[in-house]
Protein backbone atom coordinates (compact mmCIF):
# COMPACT_ATOMS: atom_id res chain seq x y z
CA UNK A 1 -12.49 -72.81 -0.52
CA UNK A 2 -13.63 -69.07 1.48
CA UNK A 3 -10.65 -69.48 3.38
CA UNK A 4 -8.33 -69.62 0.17
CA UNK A 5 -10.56 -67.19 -1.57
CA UNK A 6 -10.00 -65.11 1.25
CA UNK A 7 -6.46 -65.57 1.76
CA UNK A 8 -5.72 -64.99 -2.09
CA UNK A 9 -7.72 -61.31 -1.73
CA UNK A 10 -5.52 -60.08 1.31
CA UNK A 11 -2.28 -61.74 -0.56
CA UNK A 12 -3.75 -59.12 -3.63
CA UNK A 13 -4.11 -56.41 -1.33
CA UNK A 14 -0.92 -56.75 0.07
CA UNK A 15 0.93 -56.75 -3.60
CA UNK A 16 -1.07 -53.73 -4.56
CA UNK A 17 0.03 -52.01 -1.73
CA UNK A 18 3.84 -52.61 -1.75
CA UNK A 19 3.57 -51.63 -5.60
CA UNK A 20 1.71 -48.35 -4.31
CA UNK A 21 4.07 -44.76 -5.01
CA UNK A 22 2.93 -42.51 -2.10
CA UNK A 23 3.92 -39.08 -3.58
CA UNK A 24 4.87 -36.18 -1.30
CA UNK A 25 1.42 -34.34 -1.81
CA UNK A 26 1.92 -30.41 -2.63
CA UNK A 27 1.26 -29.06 0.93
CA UNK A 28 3.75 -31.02 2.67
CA UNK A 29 6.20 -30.22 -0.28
CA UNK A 30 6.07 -26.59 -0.10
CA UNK A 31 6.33 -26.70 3.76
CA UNK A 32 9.65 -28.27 3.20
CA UNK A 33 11.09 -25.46 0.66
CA UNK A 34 13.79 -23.47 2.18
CA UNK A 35 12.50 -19.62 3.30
CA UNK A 36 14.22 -17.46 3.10
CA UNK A 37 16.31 -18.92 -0.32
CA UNK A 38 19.51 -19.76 0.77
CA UNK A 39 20.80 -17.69 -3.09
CA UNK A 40 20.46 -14.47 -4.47
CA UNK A 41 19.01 -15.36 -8.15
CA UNK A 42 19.25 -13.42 -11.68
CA UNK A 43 17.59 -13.96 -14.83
CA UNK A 44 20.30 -12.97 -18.16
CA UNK A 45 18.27 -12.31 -21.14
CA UNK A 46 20.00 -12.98 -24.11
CA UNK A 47 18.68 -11.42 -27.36
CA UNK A 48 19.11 -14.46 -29.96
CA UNK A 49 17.33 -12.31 -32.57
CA UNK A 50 20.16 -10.97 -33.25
CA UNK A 51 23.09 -12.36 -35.54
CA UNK A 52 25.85 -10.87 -33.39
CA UNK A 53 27.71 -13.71 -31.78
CA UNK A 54 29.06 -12.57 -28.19
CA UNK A 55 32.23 -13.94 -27.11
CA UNK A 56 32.31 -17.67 -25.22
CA UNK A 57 29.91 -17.19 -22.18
CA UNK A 58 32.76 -19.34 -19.92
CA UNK A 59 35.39 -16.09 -20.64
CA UNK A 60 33.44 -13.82 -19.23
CA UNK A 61 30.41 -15.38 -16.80
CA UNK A 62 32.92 -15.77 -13.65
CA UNK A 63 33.52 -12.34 -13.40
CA UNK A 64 29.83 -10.91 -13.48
CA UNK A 65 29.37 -13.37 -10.58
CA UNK A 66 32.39 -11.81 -9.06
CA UNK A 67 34.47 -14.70 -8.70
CA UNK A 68 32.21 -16.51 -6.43
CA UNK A 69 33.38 -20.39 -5.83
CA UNK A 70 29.37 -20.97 -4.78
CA UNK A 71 27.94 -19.38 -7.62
CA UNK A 72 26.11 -21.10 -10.04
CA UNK A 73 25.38 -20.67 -13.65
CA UNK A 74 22.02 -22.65 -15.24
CA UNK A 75 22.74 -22.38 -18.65
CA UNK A 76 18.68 -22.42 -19.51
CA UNK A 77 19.65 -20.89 -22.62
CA UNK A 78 22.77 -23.13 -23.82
CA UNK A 79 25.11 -20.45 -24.70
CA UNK A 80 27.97 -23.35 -23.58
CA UNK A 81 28.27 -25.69 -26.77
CA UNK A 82 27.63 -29.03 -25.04
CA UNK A 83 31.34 -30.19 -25.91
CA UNK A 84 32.51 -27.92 -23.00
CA UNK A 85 30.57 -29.58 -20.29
CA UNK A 86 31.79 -32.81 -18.72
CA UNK A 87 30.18 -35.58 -19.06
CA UNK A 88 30.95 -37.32 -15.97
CA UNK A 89 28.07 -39.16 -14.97
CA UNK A 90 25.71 -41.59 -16.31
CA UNK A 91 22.74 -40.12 -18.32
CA UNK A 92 20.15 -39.04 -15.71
CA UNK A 93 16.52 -37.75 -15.63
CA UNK A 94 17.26 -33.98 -15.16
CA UNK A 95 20.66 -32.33 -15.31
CA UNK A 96 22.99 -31.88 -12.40
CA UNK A 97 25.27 -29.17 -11.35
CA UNK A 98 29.33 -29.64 -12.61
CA UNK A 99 32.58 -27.93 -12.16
CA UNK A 100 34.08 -26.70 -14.95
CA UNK A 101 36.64 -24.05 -15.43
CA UNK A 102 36.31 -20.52 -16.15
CA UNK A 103 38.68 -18.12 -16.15
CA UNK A 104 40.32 -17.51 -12.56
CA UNK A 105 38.27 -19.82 -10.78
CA UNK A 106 36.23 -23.16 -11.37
CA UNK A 107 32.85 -22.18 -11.89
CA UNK A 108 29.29 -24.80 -11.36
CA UNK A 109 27.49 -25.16 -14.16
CA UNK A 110 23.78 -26.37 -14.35
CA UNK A 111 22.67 -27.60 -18.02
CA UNK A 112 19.81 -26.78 -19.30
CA UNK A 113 16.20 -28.59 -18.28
CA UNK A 114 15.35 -29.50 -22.10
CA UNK A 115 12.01 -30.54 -20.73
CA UNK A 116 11.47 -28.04 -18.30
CA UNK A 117 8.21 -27.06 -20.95
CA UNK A 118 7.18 -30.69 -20.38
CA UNK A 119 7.13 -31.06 -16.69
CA UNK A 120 5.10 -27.65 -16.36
CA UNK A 121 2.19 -29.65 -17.58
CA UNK A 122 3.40 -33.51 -16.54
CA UNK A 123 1.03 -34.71 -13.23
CA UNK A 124 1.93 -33.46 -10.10
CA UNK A 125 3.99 -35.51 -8.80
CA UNK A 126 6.48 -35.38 -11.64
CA UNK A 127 6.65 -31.60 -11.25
CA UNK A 128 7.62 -32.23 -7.55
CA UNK A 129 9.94 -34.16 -8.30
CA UNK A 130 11.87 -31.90 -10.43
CA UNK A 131 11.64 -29.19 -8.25
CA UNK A 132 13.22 -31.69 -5.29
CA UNK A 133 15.90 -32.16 -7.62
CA UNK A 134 16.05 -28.14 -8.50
CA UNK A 135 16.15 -27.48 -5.28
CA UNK A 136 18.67 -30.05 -3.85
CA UNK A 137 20.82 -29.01 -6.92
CA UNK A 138 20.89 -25.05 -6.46
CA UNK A 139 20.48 -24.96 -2.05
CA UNK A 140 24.18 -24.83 -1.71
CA UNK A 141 25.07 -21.94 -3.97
CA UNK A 142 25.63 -18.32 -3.24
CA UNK A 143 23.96 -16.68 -6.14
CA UNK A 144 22.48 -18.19 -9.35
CA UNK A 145 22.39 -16.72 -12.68
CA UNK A 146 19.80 -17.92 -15.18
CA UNK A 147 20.42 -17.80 -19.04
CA UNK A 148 17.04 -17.33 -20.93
CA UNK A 149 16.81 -16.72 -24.26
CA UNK A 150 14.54 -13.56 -25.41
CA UNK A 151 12.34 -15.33 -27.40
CA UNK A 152 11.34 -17.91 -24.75
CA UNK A 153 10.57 -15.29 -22.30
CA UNK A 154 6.65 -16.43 -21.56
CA UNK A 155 8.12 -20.36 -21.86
CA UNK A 156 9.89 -19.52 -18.59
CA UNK A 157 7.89 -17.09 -17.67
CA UNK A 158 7.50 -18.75 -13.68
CA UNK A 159 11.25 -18.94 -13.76
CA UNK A 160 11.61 -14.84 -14.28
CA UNK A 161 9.03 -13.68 -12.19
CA UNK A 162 10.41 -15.64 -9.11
CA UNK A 163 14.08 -14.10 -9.73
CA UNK A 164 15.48 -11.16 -7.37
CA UNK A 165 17.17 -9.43 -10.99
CA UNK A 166 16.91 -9.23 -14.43
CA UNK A 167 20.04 -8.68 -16.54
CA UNK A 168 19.56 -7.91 -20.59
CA UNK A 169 22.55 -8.51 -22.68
CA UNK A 170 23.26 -5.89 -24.91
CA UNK A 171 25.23 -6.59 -28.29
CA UNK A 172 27.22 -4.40 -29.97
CA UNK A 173 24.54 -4.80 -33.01
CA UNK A 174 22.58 -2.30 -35.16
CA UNK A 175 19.26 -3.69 -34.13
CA UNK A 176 20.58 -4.01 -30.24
CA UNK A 177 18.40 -0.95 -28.87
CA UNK A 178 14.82 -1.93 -30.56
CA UNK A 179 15.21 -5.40 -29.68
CA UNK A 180 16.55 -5.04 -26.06
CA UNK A 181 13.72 -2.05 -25.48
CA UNK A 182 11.16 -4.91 -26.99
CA UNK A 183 12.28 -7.38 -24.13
CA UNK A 184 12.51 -4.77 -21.68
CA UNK A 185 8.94 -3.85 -22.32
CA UNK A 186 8.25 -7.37 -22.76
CA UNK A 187 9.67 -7.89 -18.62
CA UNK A 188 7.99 -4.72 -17.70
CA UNK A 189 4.32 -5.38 -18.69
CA UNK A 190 4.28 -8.95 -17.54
CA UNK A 191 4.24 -7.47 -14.17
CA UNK A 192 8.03 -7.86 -12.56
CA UNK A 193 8.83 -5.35 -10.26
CA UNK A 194 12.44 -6.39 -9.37
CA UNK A 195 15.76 -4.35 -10.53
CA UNK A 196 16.24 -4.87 -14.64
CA UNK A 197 20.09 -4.41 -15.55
CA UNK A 198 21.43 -3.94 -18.67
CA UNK A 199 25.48 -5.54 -19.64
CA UNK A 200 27.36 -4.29 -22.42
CA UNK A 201 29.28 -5.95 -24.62
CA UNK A 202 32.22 -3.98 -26.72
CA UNK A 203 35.18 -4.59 -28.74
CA UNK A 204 36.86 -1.47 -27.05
CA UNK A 205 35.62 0.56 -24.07
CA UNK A 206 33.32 2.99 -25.09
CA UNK A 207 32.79 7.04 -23.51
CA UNK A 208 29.32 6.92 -21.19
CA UNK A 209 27.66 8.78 -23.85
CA UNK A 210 28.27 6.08 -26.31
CA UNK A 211 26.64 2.89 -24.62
CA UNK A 212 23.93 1.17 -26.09
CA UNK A 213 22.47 0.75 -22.77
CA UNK A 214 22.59 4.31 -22.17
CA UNK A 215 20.06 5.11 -24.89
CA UNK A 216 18.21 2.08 -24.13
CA UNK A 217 17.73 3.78 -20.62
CA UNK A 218 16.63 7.16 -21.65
CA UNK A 219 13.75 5.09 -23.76
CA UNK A 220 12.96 3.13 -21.24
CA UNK A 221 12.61 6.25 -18.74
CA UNK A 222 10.60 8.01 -21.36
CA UNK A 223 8.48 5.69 -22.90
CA UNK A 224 7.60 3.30 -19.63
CA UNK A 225 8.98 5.36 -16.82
CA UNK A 226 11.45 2.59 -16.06
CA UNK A 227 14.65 3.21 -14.33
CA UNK A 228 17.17 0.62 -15.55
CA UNK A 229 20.41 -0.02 -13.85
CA UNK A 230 24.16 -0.64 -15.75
CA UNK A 231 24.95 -4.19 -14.76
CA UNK A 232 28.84 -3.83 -15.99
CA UNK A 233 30.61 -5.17 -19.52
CA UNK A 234 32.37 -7.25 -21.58
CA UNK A 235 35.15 -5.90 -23.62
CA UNK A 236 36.46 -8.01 -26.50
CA UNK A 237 39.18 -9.52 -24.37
CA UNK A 238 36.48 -10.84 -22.11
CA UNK A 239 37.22 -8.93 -18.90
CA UNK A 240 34.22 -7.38 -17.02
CA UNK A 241 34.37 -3.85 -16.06
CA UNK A 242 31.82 -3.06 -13.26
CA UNK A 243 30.13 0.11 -13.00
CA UNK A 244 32.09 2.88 -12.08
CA UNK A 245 30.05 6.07 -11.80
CA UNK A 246 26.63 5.11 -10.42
CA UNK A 247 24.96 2.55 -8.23
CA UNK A 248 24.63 -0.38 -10.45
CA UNK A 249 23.07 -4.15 -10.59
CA UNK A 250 25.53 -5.70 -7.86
CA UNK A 251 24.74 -2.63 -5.52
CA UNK A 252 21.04 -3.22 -5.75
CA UNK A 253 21.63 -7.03 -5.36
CA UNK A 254 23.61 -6.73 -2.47
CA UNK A 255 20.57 -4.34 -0.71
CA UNK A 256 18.39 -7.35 -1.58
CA UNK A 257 16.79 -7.87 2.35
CA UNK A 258 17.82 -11.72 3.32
CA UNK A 259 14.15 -12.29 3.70
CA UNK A 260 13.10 -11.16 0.26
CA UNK A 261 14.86 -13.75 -1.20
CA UNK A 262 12.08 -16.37 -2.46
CA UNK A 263 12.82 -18.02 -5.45
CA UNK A 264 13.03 -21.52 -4.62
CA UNK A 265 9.69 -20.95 -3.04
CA UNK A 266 7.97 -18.53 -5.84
CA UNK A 267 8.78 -21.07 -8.31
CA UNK A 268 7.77 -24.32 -6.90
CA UNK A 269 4.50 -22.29 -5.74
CA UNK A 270 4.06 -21.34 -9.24
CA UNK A 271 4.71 -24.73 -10.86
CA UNK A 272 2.64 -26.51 -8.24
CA UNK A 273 -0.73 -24.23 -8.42
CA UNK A 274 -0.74 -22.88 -12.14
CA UNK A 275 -2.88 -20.33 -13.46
CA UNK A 276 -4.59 -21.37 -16.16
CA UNK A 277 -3.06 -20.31 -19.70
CA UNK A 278 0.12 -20.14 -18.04
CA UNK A 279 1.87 -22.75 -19.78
């Protein structure tokens, strides 16, 4: 009867074990995380306090990333109405890149994390495992671009302060130059140090003097002694225009050191060891 007691304890053991989940502890993970990233990555604020609607984000997005076949846009923010991305695959735990067309050139598309919020305070393992997926997802890409709506600035606050750039959207609104200073200041004072660009969007191209950004500038030069940088426009027909007279957001982009580049790192880091009241 010892002997079958015995027996049925190691048969227990053995169960428990196989049914164990070893998770990849947080050490080992971040050991693993590409360094330099492979990407040069931008946060685009988008002002949604305002009622202005700008044109279809697919007409226009390809040419701010220059055309790049590797680039890829995480739509954080959904500016794409969900009808215009494929749904190719079966329904799975966190979104995956897809091709869709935009413009001159097919463009890669990441949907938004709808429970990114979530995960930031899930256990640890379930954080790693998003960021496996994150990272798996975005390693291949030449630059990413990161939609983030203005209002949800400290939700993703981990996600801006590991970017290389910040790029503001500017409206063609009456309230564009309080609310864009607001988020400006609101970038500034949490601490980022990276370039902050500013993209204008017109229904006709406007004389230098006439930019919203151009004001916005001067008040941010006066007010925080912030220099802000012209990251291009959008004209009504959608076509960018990129700076012309001055070094703008590409130019500082592409003087971006290889080994500077750390957001894949930065953010797991950040997600993995939070500071309390973070999120």
């Amino acid at each position: 009867m010892t002997d079958q007691a015995s027996s049925l304890r190691k048969l227990r053991e053995m169960v428990d074990q196989a049914g164990t989940i070893h998770h990849l502890d947080a050490e080992r993970f971040l050991d693993g995380i590409p360094r330099p990233s492979p990407f040069t990555c931008i946060a685009m604020i988008y002002p949604d306090q305002l009622s202005y609607d700008l044109p279809p984000v697919l007409d226009w997005i390809a040419g701010l990333m220059q055309f790049s076949p590797r680039a890829c846009f995480w739509d954080q923010a959904s500016l794409i109405p969900e009808g215009k991305i494929p749904r190719t695959q079966v329904r799975l735990r966190y979104p995956t890149p897809v091709r869709v067309e935009a413009g001159l050139t097919p463009l890669s598309i990441m949907p938004a994390f709808t429970s990114f919020h979530e995960l930031c305070k899930a256990p640890e393992h379930q954080r790693i495992g998003m960021l496996e997926h994150l990272i798996r997802s975005l390693k291949n890409s030449s630059e990413v671009w990161i939609s983030i709506k203005a209002s949800e600035l400290s939700r993703y606050n981990s996600i801006v302060h590991a970017t290389d750039a910040v790029c503001i959207m500017v409206p063609p609104h009456p309230d564009a130059i309080i609310r864009c200073y607001e988020t400006v200041k609101s970038v500034h004072l949490s601490g980022y140090f990276s370039p902050v660009g500013l993209l204008d969007f017109s229904p006709v191209k406007p004389a230098a003097e006439e930019l919203l950004s151009r004001r916005i500038k001067i008040v941010a030069k006066q007010f925080l002694a912030l220099d802000l940088v012209p990251a291009g426009m959008v004209l009504s027909n959608c076509t960018f225009i990129p700076p012309e007279t001055q070094p703008g957001l590409r130019s500082r982009l592409l003087a971006v050191e290889d080994g500077s580049r750390d957001f894949l790192y930065c953010l797991s880091e950040s997600l993995i060891y939070q500071i309390p009241g973070m999120f």
